[in-house]
C-alpha atoms as a PDB file:
ATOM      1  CA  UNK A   1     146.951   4.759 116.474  1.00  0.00           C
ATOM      2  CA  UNK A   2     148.661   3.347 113.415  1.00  0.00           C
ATOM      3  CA  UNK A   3     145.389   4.267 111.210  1.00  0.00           C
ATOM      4  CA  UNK A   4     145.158   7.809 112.205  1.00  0.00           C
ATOM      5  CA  UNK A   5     149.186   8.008 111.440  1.00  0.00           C
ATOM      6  CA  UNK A   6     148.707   6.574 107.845  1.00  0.00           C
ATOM      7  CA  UNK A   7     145.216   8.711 107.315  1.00  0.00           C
ATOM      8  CA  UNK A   8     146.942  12.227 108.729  1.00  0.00           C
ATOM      9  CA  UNK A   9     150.599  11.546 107.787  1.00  0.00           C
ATOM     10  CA  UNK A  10     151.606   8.804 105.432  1.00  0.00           C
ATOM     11  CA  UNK A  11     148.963   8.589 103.099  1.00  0.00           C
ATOM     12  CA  UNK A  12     149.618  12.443 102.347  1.00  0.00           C
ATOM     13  CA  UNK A  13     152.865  12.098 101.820  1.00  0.00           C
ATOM     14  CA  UNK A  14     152.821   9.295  99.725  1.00  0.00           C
ATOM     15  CA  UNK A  15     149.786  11.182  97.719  1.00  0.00           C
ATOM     16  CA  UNK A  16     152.405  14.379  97.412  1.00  0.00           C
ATOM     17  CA  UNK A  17     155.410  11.959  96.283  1.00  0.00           C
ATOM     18  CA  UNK A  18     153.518  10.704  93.843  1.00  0.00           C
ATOM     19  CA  UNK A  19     151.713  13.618  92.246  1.00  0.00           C
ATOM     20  CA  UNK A  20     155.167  15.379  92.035  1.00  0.00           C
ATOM     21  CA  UNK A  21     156.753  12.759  90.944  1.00  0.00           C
ATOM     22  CA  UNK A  22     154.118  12.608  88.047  1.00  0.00           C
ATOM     23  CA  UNK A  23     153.941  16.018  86.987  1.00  0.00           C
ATOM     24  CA  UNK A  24     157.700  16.139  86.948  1.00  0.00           C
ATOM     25  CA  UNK A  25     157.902  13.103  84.477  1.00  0.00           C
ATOM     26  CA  UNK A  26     155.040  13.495  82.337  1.00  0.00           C
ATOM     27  CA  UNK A  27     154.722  17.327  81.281  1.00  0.00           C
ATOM     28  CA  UNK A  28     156.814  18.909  78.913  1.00  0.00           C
ATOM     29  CA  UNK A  29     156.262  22.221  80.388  1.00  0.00           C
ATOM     30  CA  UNK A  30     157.893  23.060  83.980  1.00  0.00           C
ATOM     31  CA  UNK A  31     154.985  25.168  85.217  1.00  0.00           C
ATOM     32  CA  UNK A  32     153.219  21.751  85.976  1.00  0.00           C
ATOM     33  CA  UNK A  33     155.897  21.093  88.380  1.00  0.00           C
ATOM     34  CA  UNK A  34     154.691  23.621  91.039  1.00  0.00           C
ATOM     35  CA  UNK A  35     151.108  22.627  90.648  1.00  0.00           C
ATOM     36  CA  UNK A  36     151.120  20.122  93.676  1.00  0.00           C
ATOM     37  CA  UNK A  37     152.891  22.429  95.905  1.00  0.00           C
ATOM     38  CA  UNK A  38     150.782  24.894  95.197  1.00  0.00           C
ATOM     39  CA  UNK A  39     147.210  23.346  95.747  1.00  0.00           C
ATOM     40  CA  UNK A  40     148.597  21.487  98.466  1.00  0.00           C
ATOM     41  CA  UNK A  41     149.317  25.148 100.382  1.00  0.00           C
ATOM     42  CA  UNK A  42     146.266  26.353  98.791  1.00  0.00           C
ATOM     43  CA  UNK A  43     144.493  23.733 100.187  1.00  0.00           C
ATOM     44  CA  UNK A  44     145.802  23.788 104.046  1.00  0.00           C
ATOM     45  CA  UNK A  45     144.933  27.171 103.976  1.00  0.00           C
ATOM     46  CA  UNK A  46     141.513  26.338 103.155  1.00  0.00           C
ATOM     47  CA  UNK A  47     141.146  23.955 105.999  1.00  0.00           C
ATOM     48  CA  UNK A  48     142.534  25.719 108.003  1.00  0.00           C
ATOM     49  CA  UNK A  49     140.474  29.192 107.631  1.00  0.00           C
ATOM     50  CA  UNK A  50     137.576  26.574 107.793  1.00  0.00           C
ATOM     51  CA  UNK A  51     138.920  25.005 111.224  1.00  0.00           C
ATOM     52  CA  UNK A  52     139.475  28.830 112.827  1.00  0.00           C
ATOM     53  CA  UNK A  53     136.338  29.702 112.339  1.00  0.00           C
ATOM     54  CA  UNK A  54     134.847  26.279 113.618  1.00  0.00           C
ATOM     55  CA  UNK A  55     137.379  27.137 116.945  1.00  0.00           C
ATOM     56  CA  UNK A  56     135.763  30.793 117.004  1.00  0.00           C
ATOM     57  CA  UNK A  57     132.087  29.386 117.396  1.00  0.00           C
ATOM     58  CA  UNK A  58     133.035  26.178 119.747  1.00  0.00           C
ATOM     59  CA  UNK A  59     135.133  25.616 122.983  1.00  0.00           C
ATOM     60  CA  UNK A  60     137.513  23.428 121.213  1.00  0.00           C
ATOM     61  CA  UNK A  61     141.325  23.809 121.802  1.00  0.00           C
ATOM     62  CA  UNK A  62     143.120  25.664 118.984  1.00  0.00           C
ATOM     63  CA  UNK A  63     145.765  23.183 118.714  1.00  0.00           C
ATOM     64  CA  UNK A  64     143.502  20.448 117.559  1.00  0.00           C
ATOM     65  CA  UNK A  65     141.540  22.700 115.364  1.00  0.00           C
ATOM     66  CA  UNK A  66     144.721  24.416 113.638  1.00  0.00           C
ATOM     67  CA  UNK A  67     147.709  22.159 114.199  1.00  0.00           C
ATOM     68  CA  UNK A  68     146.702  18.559 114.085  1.00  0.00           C
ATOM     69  CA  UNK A  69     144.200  18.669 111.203  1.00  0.00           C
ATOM     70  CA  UNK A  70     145.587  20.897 108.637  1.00  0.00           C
ATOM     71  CA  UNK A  71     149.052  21.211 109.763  1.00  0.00           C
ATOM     72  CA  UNK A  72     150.030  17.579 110.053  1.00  0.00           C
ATOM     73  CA  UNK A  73     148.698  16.427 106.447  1.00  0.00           C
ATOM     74  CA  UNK A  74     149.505  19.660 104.879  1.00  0.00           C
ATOM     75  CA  UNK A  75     153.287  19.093 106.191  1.00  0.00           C
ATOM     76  CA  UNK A  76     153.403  15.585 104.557  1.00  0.00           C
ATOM     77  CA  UNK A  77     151.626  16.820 101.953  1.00  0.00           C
ATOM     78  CA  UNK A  78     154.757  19.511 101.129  1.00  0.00           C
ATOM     79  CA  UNK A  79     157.338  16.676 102.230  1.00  0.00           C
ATOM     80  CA  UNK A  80     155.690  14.125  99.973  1.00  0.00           C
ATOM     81  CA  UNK A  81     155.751  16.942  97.472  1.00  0.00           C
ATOM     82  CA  UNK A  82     159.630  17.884  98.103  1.00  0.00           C
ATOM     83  CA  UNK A  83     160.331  13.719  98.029  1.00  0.00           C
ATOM     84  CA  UNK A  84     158.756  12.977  94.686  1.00  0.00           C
ATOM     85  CA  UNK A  85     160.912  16.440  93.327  1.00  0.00           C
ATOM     86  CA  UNK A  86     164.108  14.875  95.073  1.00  0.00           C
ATOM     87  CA  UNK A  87     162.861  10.776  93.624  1.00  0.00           C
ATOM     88  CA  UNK A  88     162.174  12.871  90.344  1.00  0.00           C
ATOM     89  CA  UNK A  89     165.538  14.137  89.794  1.00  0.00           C
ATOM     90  CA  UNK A  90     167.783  11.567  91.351  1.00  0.00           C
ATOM     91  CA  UNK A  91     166.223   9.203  88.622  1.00  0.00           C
ATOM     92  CA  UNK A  92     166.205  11.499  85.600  1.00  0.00           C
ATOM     93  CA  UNK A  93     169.277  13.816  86.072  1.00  0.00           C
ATOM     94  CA  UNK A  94     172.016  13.405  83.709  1.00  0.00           C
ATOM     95  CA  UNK A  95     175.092  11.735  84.861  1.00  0.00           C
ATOM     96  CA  UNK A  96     178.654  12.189  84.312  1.00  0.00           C
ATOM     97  CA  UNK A  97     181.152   9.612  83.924  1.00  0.00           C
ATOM     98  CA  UNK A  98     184.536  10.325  84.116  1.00  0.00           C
ATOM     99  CA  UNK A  99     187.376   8.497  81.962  1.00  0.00           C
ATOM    100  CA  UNK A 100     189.347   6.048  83.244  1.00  0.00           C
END
C-alpha cells in the first residue's frame, strides 16, 4: 500500500513542488510560472479522455478508470504545483521590518 501511495500521490506532488518551485526561481519572465499548472491539467485531461474511452469498450468500474488514475496524481500534481508557488514565495518575498 505505501508504494502505490508514493507512485499515485507523493511522488506527484513532490514532482509539481518542485517544477514550480523551479520555474518560479529561475525564469525572468512570469509566463513560465503557469507552465506546470498548465501541462499538469493538460495532461489529466489526456489520461483521462484515454481512460473513458478504455471504460466505454471494457466492463471496468468508472471510478477506477476516471477517479483513481488520473484524478488522484493529477490532484497532487496541482497541490504539488500550488506548494512549490506557496515554498516559492514564502522564500523570495520581500520582507518588512519595522523600527524599533
Amino acid at each position: 500500500m505505501p508504494i502505490v501511495i508514493g507512485m499515485f500521490f507523493l511522488l506527484p506532488l513532490l514532482l509539481g513542488l518542485v517544477l514550480e518551485y523551479l520555474c518560479c526561481r529561475l525564469p525572468r519572465r512570469r509566463i513560465w510560472r503557469a507552465l506546470p499548472p498548465v501541462l499538469g491539467v493538460v495532461l489529466t485531461v489526456l489520461v483521462g479522455v484515454g481512460r473513458w474511452s478504455l471504460w466505454e469498450s471494457e466492463t471496468v468500474s468508472p471510478v477506477t478508470q476516471l477517479l483513481i488514475f488520473p484524478g488522484v496524481p493529477g490532484t497532487a500534481l496541482l497541490l504539488g504545483c500550488w506548494l512549490g508557488w506557496r515554498l516559492w514565495r514564502r522564500i523570495w518575498r520581500p520582507r518588512v521590518l519595522d523600527g524599533p
